[in-house]
N, C-alpha and C. Protein backbone atom coordinates (compact mmCIF):
# COMPACT_ATOMS: atom_id res chain seq x y z
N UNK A 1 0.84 -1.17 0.00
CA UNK A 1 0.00 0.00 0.00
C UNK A 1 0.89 1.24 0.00
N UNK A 2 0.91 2.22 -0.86
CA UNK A 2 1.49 3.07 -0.96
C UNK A 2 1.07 4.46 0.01
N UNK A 3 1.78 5.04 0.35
CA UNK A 3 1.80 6.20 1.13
C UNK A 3 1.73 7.60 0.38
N UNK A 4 0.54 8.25 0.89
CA UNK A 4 -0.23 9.15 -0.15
C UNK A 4 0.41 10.70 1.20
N UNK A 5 1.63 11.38 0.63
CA UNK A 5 2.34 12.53 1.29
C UNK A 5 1.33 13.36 1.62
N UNK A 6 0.45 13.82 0.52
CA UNK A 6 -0.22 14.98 0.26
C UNK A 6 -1.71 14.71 1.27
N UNK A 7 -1.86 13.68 1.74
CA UNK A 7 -3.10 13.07 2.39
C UNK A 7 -2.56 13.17 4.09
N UNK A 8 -1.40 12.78 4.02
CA UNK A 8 -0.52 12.22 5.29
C UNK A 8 -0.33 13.95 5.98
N UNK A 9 0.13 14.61 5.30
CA UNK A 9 0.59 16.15 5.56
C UNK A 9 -0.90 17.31 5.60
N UNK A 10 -1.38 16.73 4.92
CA UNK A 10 -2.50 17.89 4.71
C UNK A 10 -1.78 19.23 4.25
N UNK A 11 -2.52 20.43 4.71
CA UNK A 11 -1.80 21.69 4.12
C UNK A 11 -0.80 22.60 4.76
N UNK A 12 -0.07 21.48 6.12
CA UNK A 12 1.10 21.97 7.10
C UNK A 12 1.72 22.13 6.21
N UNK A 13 2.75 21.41 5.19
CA UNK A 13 3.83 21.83 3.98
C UNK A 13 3.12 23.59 3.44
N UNK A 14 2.15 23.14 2.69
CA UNK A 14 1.86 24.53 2.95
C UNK A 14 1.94 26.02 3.47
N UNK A 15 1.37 25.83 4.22
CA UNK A 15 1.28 26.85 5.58
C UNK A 15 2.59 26.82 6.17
N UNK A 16 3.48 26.21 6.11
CA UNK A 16 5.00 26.51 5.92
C UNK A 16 5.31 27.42 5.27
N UNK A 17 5.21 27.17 3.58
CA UNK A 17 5.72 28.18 3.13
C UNK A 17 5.08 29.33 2.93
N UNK A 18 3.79 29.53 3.21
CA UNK A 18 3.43 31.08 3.08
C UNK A 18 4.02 31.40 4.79
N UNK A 19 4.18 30.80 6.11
CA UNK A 19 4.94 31.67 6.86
C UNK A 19 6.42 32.08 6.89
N UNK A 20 6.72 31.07 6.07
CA UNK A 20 8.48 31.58 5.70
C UNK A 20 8.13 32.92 4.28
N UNK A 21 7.27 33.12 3.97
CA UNK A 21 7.45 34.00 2.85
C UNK A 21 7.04 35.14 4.05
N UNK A 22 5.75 34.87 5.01
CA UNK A 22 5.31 36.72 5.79
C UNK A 22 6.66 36.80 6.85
N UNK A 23 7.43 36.09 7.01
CA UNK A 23 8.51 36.34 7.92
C UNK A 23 9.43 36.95 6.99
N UNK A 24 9.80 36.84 5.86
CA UNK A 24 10.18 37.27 4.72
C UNK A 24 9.73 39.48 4.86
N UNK A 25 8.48 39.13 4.47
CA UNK A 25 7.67 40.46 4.55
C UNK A 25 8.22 41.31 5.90
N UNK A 26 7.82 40.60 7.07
CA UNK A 26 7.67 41.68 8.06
C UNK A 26 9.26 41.46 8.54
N UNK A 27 10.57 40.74 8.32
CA UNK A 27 11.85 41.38 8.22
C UNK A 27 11.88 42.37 7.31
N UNK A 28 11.36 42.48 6.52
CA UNK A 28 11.65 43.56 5.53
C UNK A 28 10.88 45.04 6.14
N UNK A 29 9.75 44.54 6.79
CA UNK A 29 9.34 46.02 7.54
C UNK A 29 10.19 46.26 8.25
N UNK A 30 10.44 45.77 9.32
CA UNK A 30 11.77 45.79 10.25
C UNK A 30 13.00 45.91 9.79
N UNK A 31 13.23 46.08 8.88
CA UNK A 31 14.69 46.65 7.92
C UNK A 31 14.29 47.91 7.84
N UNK A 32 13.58 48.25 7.64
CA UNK A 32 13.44 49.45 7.09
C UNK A 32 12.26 50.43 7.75
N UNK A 33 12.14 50.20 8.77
CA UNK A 33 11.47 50.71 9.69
C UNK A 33 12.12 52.64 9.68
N UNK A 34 13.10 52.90 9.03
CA UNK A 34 13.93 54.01 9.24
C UNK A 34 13.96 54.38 7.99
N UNK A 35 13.50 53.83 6.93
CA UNK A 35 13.49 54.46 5.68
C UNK A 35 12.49 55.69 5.44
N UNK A 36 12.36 56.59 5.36
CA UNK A 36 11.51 57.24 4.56
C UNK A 36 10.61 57.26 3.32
N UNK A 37 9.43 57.04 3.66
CA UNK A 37 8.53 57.15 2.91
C UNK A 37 8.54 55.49 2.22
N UNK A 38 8.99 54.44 3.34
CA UNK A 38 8.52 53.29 3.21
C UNK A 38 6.94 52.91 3.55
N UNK A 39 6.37 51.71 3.04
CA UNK A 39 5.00 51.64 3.43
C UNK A 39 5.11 49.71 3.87
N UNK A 40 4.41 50.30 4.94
CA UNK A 40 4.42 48.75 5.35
C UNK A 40 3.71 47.73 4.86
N UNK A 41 4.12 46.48 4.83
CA UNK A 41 3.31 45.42 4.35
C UNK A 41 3.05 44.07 5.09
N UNK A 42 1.93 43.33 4.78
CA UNK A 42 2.02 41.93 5.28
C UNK A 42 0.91 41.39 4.91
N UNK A 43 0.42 39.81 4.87
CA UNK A 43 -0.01 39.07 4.34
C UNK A 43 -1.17 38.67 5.28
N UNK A 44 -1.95 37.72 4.22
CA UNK A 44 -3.07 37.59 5.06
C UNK A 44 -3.27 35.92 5.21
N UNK A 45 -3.05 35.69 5.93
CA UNK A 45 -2.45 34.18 6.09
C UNK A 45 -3.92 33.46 5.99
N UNK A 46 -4.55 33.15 6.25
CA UNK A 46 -6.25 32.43 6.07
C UNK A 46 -6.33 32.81 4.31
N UNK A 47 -6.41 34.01 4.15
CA UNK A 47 -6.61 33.86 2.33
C UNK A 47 -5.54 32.95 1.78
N UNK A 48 -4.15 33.66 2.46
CA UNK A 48 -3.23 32.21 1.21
C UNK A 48 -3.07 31.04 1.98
N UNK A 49 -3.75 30.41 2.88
CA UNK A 49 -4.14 29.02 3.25
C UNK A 49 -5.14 28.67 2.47
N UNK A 50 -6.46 29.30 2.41
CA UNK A 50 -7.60 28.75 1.57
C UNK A 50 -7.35 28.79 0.24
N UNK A 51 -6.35 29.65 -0.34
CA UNK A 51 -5.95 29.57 -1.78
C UNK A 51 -5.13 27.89 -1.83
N UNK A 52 -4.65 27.88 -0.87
CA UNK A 52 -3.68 26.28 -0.75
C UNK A 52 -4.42 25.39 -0.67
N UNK A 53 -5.59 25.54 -0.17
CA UNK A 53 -6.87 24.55 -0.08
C UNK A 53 -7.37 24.40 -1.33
N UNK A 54 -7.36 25.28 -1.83
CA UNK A 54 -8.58 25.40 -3.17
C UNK A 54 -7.38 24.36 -4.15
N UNK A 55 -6.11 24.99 -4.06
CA UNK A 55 -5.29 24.32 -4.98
C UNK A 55 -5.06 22.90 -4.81
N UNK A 56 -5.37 22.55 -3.52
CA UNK A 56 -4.75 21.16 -3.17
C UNK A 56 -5.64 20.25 -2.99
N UNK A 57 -7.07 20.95 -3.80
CA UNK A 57 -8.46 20.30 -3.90
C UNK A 57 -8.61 20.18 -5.34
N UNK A 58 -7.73 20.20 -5.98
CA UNK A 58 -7.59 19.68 -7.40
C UNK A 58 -8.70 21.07 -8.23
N UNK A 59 -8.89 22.11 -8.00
CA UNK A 59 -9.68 23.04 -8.77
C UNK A 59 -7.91 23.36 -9.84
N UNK A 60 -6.80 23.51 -9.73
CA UNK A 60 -6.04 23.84 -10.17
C UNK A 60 -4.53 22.72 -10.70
N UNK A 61 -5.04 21.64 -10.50
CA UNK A 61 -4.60 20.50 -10.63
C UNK A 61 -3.88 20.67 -11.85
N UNK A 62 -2.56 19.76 -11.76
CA UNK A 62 -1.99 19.51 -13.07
C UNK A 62 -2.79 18.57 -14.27
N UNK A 63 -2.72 18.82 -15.28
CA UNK A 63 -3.65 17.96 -16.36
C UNK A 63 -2.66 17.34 -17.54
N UNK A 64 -1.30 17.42 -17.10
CA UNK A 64 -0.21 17.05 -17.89
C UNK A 64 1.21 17.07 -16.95
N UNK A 65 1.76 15.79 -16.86
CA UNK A 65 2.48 15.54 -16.41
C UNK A 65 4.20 16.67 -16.97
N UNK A 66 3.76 17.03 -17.83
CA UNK A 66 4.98 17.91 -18.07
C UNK A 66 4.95 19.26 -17.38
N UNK A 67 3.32 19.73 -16.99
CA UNK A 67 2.96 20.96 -16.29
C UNK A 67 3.79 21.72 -15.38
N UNK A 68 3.47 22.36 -14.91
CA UNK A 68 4.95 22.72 -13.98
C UNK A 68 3.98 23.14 -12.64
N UNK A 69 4.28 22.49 -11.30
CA UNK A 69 3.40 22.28 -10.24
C UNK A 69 3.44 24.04 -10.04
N UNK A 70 2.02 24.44 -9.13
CA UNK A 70 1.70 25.96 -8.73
C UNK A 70 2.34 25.97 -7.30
N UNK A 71 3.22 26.55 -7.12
CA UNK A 71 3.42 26.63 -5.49
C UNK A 71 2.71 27.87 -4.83
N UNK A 72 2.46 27.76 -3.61
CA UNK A 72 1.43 28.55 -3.22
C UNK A 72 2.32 29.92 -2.12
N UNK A 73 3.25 29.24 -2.37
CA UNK A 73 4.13 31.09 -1.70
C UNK A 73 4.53 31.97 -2.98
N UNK A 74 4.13 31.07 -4.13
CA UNK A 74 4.73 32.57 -5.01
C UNK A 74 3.16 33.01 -5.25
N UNK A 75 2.00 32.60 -4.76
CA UNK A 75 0.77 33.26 -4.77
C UNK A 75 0.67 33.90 -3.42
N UNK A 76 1.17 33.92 -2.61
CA UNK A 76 0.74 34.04 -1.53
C UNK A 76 0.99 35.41 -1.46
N UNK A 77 0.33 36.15 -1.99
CA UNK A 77 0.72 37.67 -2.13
C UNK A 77 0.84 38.81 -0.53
N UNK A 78 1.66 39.89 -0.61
CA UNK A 78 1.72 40.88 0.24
C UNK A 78 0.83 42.03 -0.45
N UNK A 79 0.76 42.90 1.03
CA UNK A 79 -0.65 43.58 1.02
C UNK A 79 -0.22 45.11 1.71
N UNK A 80 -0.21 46.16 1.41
CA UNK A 80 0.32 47.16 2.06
C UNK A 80 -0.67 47.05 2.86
N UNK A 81 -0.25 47.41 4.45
CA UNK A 81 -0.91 47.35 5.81
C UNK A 81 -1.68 48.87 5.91
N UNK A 82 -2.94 48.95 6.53
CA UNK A 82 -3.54 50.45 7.12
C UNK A 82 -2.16 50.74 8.33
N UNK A 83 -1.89 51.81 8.15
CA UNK A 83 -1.07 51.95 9.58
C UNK A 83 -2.48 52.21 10.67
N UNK A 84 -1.54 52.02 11.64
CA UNK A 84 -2.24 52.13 13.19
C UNK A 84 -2.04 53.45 14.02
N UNK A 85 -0.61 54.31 13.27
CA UNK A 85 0.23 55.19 13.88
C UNK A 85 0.00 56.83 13.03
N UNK A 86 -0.42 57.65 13.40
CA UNK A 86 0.06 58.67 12.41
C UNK A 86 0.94 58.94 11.90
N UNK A 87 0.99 59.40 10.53
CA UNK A 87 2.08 59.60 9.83
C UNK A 87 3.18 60.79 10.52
N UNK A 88 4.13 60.01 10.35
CA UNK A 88 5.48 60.86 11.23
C UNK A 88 6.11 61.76 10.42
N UNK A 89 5.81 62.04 9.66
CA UNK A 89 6.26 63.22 8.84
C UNK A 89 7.18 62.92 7.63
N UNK A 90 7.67 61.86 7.27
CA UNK A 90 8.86 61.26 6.38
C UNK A 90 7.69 59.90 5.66
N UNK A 91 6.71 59.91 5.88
CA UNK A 91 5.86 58.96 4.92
C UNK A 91 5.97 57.11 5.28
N UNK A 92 6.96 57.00 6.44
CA UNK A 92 6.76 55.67 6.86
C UNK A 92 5.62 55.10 7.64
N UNK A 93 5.26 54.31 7.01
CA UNK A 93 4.50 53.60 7.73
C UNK A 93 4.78 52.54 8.66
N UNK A 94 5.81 51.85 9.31
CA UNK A 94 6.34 50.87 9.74
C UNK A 94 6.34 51.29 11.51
N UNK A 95 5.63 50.22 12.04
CA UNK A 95 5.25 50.52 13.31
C UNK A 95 6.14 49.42 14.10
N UNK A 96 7.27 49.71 14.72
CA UNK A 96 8.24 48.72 15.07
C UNK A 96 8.09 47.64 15.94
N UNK A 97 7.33 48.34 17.07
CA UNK A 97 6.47 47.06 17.96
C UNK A 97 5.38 46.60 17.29
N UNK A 98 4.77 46.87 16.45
CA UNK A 98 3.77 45.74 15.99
C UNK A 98 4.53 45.07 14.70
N UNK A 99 5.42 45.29 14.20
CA UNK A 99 6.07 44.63 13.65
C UNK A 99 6.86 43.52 14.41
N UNK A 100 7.51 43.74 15.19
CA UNK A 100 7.76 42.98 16.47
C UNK A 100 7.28 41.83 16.60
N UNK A 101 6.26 42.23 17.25
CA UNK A 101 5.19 41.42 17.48
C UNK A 101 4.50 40.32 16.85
N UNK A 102 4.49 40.78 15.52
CA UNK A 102 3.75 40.09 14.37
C UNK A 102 5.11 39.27 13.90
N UNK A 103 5.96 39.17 13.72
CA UNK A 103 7.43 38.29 13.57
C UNK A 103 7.26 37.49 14.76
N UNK A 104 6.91 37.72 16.01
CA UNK A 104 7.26 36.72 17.14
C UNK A 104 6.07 35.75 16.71
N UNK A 105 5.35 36.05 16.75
CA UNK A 105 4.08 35.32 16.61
C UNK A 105 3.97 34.16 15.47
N UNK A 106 4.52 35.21 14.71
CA UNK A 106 4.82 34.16 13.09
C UNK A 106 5.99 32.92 13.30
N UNK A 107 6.93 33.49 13.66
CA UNK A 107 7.78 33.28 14.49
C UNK A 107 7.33 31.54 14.98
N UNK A 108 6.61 31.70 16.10
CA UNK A 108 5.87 31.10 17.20
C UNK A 108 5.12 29.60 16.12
N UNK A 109 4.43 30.34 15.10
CA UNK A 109 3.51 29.63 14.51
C UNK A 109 3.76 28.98 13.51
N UNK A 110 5.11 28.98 13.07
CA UNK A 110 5.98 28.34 12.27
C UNK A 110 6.65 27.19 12.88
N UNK A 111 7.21 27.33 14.52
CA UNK A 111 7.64 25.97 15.04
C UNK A 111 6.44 25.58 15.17
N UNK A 112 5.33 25.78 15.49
CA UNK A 112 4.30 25.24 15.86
C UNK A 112 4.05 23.85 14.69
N UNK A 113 3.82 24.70 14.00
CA UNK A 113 3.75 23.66 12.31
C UNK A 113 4.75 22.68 11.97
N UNK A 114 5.90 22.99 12.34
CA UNK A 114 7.32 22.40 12.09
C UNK A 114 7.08 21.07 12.92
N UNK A 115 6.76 21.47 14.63
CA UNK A 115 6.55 20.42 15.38
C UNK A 115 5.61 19.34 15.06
N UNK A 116 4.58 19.96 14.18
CA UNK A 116 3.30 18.68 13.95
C UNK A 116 4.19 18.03 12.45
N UNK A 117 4.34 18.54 12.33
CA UNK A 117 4.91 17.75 10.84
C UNK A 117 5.93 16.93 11.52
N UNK A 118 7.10 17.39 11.80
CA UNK A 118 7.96 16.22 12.49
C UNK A 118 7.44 15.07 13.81
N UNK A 119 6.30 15.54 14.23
CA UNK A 119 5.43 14.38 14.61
C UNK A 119 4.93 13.43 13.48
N UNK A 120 4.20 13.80 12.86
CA UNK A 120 3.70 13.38 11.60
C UNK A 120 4.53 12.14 10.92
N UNK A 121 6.09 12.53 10.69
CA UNK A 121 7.10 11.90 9.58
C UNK A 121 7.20 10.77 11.02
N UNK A 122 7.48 10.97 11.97
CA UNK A 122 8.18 10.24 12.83
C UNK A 122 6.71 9.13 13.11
N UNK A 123 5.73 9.22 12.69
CA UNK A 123 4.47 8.52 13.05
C UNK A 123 4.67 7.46 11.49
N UNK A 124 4.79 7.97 10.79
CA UNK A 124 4.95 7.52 9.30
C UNK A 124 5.80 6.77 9.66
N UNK A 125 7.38 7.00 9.98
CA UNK A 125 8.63 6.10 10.28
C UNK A 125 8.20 5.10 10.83
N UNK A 126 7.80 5.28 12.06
CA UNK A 126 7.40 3.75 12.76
C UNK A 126 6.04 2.89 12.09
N UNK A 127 5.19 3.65 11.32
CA UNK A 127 4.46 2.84 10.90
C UNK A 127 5.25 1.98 9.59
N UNK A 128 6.14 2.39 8.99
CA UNK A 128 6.88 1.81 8.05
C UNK A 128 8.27 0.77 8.86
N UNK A 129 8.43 0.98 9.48
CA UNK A 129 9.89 0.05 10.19
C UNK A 129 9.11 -0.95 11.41
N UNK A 130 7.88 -0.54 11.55
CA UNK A 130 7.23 -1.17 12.96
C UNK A 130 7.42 -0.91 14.02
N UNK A 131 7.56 0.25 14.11
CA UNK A 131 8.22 1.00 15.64
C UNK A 131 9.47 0.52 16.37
N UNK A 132 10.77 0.02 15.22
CA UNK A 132 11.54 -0.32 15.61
C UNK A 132 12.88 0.53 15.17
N UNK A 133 13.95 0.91 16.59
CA UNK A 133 15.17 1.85 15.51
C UNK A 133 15.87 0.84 15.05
C-alpha cells in the first residue's frame, strides 16, 4: 500500500511556506522601519491558506504531467498594511512594535507547524519500520 504525502501532511507543507514567505515580509518592515517614505506590508495568512486549499483540492490541478506544479508562496501575495500610527512626517508607515510582534508570533507559529509535521514523519517512520530503531 502506498503512502499518499499529500493526504498524510494535509496543508502543514503549505502553511509553511506562506509563513516563511510573511517572515520574509515583516523582516523587511523591520529593515526598514527608518526608511523614509517606506509603506508597510504583510499578508493575510487564512486567504493564502484557503488559496492552498482550493489548490490542493484539485480546482487547479496539473492535467499534464509535463505541467509545472503551482506553489502557493509565489501566490501568496503581500498587502500594504492600514497603519495604526500617524504619519510621522517622512511617509513611513512601519510601526516597530507591531512589527515585532507580528514576527514573534509568526515566528511562534511556524515551530508550531514544524513540530506537527515532524510528529507526523516520525508517526509515518514507525508505521513503516514497525516502531523499531
Amino acid at each position: 500500500m502506498a503512502i499518499s504525502f499529500d493526504k498524510a501532511f494535509g496543508l502543514h507543507p503549505d502553511a509553511l511556506l506562506i509563513r516563511d514567505k510573511r517572515s520574509q515580509v515583516l523582516a523587511e518592515n523591520i529593515a526598514n522601519a527608518d526608511t523614509p517614505g517606506y509603506k508597510a506590508k504583510d499578508m493575510n495568512f487564512q486567504t493564502a491558506l484557503a488559496g492552498a486549499q482550493s489548490r490542493q483540492s484539485g480546482s487547479l490541478g496539473r492535467t499534464d504531467p509535463k505541467h509545472f506544479e503551482i506553489s502557493t508562496a509565489r501566490h501568496a501575495d503581500s498587502q500594504y498594511r492600514i497603519p495604526n500610527q500617524p504619519d510621522t512626517g517622512d511617509g513611513n508607515t512601519v510601526d516597530i512594535h507591531e512589527e515585532r510582534n507580528a514576527f514573534t508570533r509568526n515566528s511562534m507559529e511556524y515551530q508550531t507547524t514544524l513540530n506537527f509535521l515532524n510528529s507526523r514523519i516520525s508517526g509515518l517512520k514507525k508505521a513503516i519500520t514497525g516502531g523499531t530503531q
